[in-house]
Protein backbone atom coordinates (compact mmCIF):
# COMPACT_ATOMS: atom_id res chain seq x y z
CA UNK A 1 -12.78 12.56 7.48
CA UNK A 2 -14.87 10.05 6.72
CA UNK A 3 -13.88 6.13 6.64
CA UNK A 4 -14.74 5.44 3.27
CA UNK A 5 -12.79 8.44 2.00
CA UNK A 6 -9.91 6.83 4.43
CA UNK A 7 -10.46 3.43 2.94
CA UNK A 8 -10.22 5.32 -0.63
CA UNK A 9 -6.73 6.75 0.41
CA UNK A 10 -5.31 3.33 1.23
CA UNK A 11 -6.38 1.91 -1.59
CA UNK A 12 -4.60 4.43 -4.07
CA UNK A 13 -1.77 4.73 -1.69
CA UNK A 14 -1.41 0.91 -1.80
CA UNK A 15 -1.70 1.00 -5.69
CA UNK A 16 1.09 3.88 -6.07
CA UNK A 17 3.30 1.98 -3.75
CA UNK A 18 3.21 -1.36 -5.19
CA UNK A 19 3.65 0.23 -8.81
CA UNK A 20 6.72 2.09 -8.42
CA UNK A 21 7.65 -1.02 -5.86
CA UNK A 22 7.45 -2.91 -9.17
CA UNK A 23 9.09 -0.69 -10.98
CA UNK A 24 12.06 -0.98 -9.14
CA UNK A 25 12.91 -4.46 -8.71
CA UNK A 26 14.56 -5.16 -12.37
CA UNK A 27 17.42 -3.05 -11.60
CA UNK A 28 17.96 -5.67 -9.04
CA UNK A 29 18.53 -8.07 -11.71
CA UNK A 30 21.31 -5.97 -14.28
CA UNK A 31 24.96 -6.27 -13.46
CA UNK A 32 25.37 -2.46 -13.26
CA UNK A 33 22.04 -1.51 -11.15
CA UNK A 34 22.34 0.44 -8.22
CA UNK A 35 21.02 -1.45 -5.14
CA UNK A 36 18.48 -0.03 -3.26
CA UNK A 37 17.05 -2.46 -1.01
CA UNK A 38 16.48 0.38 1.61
CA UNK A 39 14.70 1.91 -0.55
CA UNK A 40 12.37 -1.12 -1.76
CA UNK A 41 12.36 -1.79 2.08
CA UNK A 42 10.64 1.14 2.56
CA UNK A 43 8.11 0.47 -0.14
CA UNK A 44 7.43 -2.32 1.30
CA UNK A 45 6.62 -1.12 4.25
CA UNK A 46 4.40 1.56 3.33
CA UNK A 47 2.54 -1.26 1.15
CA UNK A 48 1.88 -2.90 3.84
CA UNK A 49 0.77 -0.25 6.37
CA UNK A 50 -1.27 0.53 3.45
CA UNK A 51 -3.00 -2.48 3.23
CA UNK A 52 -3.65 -2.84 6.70
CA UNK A 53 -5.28 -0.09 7.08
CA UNK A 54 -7.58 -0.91 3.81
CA UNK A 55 -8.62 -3.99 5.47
CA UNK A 56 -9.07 -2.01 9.47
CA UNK A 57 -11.14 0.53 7.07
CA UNK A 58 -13.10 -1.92 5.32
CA UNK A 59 -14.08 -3.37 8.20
CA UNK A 60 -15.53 -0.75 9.57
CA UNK A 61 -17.41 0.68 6.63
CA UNK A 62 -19.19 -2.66 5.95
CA UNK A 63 -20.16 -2.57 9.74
CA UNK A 64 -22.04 1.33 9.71
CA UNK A 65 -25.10 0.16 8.04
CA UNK A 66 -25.66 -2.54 10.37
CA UNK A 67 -28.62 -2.50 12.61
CA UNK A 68 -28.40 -5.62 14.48
């Protein structure tokens, strides 16, 4: 697979995570809201592995073309 397809995939995977991540904190806020900070835990998470792997990606695409 190629890294700019890979760099592709963690940026829509990031995107996907953070919305729904987003989507789920104002039942956090109501009196009756289930609590699933497990759950948003695990959003987190993947966010983040996400993102680091956008920026290891990144890295390395911006780096192919150079002939130095």
């Amino acid at each position: 697979m190629k890294k700019s397809s890979l760099l592709a995939m963690c940026i829509v995977g990031m995107g996907i995570s953070g919305a729904v991540l987003i989507l789920m904190i104002p039942p956090l806020f109501s009196a009756n809201g289930q609590n699933n900070t497990w759950f948003m835990a695990a959003l987190g998470l993947l966010f983040l592995v996400f993102a680091a792997g956008a920026r290891y990606w990144k890295r390395s695409v911006d780096t192919l073309g150079d002939d130095r």
